[in-house]
C-alpha atoms as a PDB file:
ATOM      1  CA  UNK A   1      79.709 182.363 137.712  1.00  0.00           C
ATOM      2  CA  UNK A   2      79.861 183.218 133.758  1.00  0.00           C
ATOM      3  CA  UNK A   3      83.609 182.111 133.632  1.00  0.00           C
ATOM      4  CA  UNK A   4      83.321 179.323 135.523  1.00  0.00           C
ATOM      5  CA  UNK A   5      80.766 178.004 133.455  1.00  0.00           C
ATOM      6  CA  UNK A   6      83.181 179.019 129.986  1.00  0.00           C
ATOM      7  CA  UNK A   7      85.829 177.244 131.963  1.00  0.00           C
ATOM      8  CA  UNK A   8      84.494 173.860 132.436  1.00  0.00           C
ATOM      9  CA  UNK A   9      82.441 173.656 128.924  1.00  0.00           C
ATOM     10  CA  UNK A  10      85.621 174.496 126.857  1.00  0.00           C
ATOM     11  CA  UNK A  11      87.960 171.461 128.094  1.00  0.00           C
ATOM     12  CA  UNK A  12      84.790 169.029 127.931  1.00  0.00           C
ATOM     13  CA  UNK A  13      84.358 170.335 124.027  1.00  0.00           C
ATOM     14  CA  UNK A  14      87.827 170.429 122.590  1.00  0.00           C
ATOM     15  CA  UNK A  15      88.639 166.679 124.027  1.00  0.00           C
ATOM     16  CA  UNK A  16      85.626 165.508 122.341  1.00  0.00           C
ATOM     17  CA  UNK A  17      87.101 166.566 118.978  1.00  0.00           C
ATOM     18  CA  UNK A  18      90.409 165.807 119.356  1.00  0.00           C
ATOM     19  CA  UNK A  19      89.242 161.866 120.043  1.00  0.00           C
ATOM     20  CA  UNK A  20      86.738 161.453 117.802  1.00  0.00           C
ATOM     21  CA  UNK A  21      89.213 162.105 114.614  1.00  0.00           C
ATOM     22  CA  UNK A  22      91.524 159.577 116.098  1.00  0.00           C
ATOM     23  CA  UNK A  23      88.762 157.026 116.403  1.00  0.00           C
ATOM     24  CA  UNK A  24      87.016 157.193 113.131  1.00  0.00           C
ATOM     25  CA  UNK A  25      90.641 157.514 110.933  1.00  0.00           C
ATOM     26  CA  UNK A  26      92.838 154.805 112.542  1.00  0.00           C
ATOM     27  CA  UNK A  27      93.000 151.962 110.534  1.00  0.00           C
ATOM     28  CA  UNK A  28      94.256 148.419 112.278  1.00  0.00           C
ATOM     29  CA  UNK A  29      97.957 147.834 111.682  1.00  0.00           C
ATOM     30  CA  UNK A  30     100.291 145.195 112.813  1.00  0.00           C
ATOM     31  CA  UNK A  31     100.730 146.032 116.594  1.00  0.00           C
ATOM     32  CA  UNK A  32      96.624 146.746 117.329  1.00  0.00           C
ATOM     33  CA  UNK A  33      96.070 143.784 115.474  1.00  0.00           C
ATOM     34  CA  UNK A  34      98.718 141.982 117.541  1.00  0.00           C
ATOM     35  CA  UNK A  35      97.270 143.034 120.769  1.00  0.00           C
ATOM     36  CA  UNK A  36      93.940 141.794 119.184  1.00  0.00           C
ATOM     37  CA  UNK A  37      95.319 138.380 118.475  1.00  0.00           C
ATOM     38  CA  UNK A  38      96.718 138.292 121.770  1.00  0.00           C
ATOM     39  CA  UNK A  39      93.650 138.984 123.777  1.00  0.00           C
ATOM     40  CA  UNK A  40      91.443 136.473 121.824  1.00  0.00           C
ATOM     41  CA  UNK A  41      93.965 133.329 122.543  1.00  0.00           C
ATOM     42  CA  UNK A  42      93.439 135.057 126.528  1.00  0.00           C
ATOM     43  CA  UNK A  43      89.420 134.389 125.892  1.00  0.00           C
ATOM     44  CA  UNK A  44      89.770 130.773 124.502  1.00  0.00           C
ATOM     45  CA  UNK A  45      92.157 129.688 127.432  1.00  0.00           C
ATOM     46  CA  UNK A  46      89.500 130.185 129.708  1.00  0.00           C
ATOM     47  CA  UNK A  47      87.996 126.656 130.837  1.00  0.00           C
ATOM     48  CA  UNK A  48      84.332 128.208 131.411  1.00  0.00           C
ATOM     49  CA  UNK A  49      83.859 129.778 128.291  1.00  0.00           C
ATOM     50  CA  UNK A  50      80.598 129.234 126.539  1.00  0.00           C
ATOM     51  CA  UNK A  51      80.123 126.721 123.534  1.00  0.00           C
ATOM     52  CA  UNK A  52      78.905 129.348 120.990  1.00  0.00           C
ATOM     53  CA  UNK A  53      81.041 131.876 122.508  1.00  0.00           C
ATOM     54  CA  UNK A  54      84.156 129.623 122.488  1.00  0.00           C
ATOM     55  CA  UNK A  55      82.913 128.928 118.331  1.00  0.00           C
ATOM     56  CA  UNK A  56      82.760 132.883 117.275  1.00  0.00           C
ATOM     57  CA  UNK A  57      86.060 133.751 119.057  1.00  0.00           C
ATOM     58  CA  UNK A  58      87.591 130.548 117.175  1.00  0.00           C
ATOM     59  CA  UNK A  59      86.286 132.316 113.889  1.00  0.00           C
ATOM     60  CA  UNK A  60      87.640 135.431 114.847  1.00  0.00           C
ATOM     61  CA  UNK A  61      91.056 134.166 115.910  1.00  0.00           C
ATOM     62  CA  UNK A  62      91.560 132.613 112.142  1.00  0.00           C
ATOM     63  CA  UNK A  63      90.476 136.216 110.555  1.00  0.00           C
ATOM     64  CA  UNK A  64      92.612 138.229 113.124  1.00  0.00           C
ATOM     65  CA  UNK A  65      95.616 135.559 111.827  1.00  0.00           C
ATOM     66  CA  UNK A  66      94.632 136.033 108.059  1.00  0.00           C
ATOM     67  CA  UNK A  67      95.002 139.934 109.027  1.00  0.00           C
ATOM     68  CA  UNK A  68      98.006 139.894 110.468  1.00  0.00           C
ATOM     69  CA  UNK A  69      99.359 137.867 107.836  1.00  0.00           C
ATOM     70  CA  UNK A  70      98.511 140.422 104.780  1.00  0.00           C
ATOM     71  CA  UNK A  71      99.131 143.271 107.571  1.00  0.00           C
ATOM     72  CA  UNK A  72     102.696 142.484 107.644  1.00  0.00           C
ATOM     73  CA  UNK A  73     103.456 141.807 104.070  1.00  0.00           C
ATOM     74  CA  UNK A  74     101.865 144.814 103.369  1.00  0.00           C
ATOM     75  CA  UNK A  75     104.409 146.815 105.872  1.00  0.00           C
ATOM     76  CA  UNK A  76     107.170 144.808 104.518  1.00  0.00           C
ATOM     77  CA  UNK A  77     106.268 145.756 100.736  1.00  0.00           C
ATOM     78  CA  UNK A  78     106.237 149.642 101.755  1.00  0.00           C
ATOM     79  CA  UNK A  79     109.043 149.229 103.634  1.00  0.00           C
ATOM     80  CA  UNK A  80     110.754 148.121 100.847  1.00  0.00           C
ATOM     81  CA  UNK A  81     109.064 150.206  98.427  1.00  0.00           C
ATOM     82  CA  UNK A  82     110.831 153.251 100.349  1.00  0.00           C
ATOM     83  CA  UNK A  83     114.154 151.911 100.784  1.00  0.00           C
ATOM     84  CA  UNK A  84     114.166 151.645  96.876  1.00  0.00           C
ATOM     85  CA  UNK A  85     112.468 154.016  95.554  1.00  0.00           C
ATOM     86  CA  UNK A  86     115.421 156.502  94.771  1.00  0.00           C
ATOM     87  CA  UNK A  87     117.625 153.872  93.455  1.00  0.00           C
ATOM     88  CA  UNK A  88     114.763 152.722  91.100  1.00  0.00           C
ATOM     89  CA  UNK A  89     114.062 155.523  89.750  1.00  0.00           C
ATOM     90  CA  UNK A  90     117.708 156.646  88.624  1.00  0.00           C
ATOM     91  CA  UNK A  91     117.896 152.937  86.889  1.00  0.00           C
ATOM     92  CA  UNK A  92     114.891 153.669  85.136  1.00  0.00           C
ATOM     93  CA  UNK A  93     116.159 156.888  83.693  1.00  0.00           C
ATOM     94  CA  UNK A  94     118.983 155.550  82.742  1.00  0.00           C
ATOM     95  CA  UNK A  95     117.450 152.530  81.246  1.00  0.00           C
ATOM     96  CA  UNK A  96     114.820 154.583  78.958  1.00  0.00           C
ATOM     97  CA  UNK A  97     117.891 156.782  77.841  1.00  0.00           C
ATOM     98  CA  UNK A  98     119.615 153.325  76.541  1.00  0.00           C
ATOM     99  CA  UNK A  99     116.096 152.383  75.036  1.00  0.00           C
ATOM    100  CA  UNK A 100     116.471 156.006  73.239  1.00  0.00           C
ATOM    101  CA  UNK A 101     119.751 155.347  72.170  1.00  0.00           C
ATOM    102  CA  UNK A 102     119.201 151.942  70.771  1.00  0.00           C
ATOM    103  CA  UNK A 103     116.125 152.938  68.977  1.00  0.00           C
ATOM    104  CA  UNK A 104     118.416 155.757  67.345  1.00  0.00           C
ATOM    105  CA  UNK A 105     121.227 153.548  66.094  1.00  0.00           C
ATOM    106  CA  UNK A 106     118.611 150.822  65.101  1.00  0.00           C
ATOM    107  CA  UNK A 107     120.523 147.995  67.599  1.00  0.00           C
ATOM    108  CA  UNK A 108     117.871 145.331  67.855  1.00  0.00           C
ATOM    109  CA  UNK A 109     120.044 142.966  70.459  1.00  0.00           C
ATOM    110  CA  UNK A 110     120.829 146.591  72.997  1.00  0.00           C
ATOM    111  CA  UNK A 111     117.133 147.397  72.357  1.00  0.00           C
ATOM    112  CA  UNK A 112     115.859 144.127  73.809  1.00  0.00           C
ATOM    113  CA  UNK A 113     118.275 143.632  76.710  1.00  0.00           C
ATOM    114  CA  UNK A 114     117.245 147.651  77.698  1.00  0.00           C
ATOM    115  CA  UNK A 115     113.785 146.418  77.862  1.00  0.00           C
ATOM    116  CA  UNK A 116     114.380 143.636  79.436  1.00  0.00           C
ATOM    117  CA  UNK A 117     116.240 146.188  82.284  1.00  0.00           C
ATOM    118  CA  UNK A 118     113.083 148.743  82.483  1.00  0.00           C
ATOM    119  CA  UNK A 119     110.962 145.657  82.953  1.00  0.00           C
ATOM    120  CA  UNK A 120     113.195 144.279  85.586  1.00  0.00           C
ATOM    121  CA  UNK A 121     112.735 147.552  87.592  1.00  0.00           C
ATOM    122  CA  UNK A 122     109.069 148.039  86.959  1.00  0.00           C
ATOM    123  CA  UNK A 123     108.232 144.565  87.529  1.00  0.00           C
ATOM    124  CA  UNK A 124     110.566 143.126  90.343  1.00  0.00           C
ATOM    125  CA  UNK A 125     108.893 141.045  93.131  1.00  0.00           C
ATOM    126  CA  UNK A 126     107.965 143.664  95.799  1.00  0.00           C
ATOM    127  CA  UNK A 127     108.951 141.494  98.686  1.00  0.00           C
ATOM    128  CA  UNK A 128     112.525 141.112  97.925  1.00  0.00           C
ATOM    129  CA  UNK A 129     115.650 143.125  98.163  1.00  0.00           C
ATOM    130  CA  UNK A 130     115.990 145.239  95.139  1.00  0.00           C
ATOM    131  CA  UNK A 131     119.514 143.823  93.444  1.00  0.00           C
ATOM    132  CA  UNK A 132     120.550 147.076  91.853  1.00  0.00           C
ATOM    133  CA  UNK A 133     121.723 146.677  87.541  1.00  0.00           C
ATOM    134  CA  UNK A 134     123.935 149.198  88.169  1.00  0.00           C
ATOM    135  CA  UNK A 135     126.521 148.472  91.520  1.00  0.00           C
ATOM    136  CA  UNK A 136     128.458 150.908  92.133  1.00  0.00           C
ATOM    137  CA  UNK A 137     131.351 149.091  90.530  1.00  0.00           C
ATOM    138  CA  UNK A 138     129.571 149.563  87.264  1.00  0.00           C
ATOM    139  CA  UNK A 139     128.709 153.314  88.058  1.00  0.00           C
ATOM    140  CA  UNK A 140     131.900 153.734  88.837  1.00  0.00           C
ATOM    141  CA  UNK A 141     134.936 151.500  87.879  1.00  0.00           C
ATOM    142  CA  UNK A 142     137.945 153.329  90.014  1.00  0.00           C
ATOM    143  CA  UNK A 143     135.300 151.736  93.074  1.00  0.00           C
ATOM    144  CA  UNK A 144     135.519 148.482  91.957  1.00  0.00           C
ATOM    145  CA  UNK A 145     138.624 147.560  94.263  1.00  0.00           C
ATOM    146  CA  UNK A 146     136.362 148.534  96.857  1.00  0.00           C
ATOM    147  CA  UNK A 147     133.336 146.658  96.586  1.00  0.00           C
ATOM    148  CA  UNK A 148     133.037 142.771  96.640  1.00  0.00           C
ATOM    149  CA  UNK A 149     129.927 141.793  94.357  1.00  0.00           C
ATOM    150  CA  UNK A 150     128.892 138.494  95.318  1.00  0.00           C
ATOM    151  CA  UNK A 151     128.673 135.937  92.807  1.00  0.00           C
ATOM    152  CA  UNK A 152     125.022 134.726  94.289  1.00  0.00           C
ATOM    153  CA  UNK A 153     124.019 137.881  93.774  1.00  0.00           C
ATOM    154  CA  UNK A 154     125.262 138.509  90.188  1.00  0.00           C
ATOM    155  CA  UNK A 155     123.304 135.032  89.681  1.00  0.00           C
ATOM    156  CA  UNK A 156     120.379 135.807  91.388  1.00  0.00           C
ATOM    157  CA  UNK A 157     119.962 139.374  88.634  1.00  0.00           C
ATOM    158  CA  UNK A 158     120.629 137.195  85.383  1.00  0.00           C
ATOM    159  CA  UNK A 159     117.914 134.428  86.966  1.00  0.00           C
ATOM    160  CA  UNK A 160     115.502 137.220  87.028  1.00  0.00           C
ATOM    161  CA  UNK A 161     116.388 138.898  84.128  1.00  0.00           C
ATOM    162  CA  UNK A 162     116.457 135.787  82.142  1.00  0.00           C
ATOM    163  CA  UNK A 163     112.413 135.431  83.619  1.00  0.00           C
ATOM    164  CA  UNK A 164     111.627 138.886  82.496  1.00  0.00           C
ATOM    165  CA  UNK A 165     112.898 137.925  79.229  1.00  0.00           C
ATOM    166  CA  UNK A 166     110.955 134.714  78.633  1.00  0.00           C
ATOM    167  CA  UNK A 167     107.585 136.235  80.578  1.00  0.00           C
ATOM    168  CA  UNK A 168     108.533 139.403  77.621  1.00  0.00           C
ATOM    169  CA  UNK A 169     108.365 136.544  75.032  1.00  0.00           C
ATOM    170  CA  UNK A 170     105.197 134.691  76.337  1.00  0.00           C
ATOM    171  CA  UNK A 171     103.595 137.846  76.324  1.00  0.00           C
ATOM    172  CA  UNK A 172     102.578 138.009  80.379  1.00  0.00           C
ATOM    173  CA  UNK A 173     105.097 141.359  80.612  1.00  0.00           C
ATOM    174  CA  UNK A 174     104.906 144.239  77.580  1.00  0.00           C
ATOM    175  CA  UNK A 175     107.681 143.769  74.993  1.00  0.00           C
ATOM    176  CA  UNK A 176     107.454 147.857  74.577  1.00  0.00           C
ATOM    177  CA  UNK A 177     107.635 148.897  78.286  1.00  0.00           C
ATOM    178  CA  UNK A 178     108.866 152.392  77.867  1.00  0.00           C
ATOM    179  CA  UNK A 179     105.590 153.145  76.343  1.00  0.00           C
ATOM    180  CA  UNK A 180     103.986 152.765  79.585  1.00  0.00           C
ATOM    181  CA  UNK A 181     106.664 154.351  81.326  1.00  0.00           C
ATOM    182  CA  UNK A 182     105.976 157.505  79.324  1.00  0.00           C
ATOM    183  CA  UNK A 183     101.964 157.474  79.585  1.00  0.00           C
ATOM    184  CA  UNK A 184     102.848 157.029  83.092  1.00  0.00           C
ATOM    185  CA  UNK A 185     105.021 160.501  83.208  1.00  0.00           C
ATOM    186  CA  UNK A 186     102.772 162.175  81.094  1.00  0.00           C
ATOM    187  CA  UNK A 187      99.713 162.125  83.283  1.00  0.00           C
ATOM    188  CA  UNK A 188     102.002 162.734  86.587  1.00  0.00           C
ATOM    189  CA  UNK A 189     103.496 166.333  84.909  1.00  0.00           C
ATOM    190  CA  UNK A 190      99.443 167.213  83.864  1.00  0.00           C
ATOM    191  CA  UNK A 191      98.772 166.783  87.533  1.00  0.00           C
ATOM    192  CA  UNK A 192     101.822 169.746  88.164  1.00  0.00           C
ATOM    193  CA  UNK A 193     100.868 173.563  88.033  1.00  0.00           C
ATOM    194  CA  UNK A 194     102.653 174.597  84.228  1.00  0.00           C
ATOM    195  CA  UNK A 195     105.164 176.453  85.988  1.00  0.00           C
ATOM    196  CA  UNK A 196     106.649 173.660  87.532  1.00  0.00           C
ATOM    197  CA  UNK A 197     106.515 171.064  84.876  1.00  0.00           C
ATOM    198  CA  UNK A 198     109.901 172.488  82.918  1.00  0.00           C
ATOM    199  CA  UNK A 199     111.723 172.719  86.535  1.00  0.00           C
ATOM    200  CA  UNK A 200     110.879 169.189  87.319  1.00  0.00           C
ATOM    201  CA  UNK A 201     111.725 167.801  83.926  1.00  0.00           C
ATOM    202  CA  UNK A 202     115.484 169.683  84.189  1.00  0.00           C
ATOM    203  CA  UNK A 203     115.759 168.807  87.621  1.00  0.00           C
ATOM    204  CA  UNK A 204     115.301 165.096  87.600  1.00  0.00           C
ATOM    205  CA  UNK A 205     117.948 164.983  83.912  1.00  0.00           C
ATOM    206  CA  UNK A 206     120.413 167.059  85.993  1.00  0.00           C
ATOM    207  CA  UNK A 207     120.024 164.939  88.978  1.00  0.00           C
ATOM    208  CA  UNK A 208     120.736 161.188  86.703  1.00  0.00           C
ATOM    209  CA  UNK A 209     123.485 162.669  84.922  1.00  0.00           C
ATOM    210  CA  UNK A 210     125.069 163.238  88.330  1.00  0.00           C
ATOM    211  CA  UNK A 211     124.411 160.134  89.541  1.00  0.00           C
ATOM    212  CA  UNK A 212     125.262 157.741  86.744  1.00  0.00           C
ATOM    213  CA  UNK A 213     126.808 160.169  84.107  1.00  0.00           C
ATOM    214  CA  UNK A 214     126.956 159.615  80.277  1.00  0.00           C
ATOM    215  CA  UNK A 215     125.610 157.289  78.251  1.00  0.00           C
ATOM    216  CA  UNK A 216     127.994 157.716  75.251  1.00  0.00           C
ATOM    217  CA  UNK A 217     130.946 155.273  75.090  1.00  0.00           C
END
């Protein structure tokens, strides 16, 4: 009798807690709220539904639209996010290390148009394709042959660059972008244990010298 008891209690116990973490964490995404959207137009195509019933599940319907609505953009702008994350961050490096560069030789006009750049990357509209500065035919000439850069999209970069310069101006975007960029880094590396801080910093130069190699001309 004592084990069968064990037996029976245990199951009954450990499916409890394995559901209720699953309820109280999940967080309505696209497809639940899909299936939610899809059941609610089911109610209000019934012919006998109630007046004040038939009002609510109107009301709900609109919000469960709105929802979906943001829902989606929202899994767009990750989705994006992700697909661009490594590129962005190697044309940021590079683009502060032109910043540095300009600031050295005192070029006021290669200062600018680097800003301009690291604002471009910071600042680019989250639900679009990232157009890369750098194509690979200006990481690498000897590619060029290879790779057909559309004129629409060389347009498309100096439209937006050409915004980023006049919202710079206007004073909506920071005319000294870098500055955030390093606060930025600074409080990322505090949040590293010390020992790793120096690794990181050597890995990620090592890493954009590989990928875009030298600055000097």
């Amino acid at each position: 009798m004592p084990p069968t008891r064990t037996q029976k209690t245990t199951p009954k116990v450990a499916t409890a807690v394995t559901k209720a973490p699953k309820a109280s964490g999940s967080t309505p995404g696209v497809s639940k709220l899909k299936a939610s959207l899809r059941q609610t137009q089911r109610l209000l195509a019934k012919d006998n539904l109630a007046a004040d019933v038939r009002v609510t599940t109107e009301r709900r319907l609109k919000a469960l639209e709105s929802e979906l609505a943001e829902a989606e953009l929202s899994k767009k702008e990750q989705t994006l996010s992700a697909r661009y994350h490594g590129v962005k961050f190697f044309e940021r490096q590079k683009v502060t290390r032109k910043i540095k560069k300009a600031k050295k030789n005192d070029d006021a006009e290669a200062l600018l148009d680097a800003r301009v750049d690291l604002n471009y990357i910071l600042h680019y509209p989250k639900l679009k394709k990232y157009i890369s500065l750098f194509p690979p035919e200006v990481r690498d000439p000897d590619s060029a042959s290879k790779s057909t850069t559309s004129s629409e999209t060389d347009a498309q970069r100096d439209e937006l660059r050409s915004s980023i310069r006049q919202r710079m101006l206007s004073g909506e975007l920071p005319t000294e972008p870098e500055v955030e960029v390093a606060s930025y880094s600074k409080e990322k590396r505090k949040e590293l244990p010390s020992g790793k801080k120096s690794a990181s910093v050597a890995r990620e130069e090592v890493e954009e010298d590989a990928f875009f190699g030298s600055d000097d001309e």
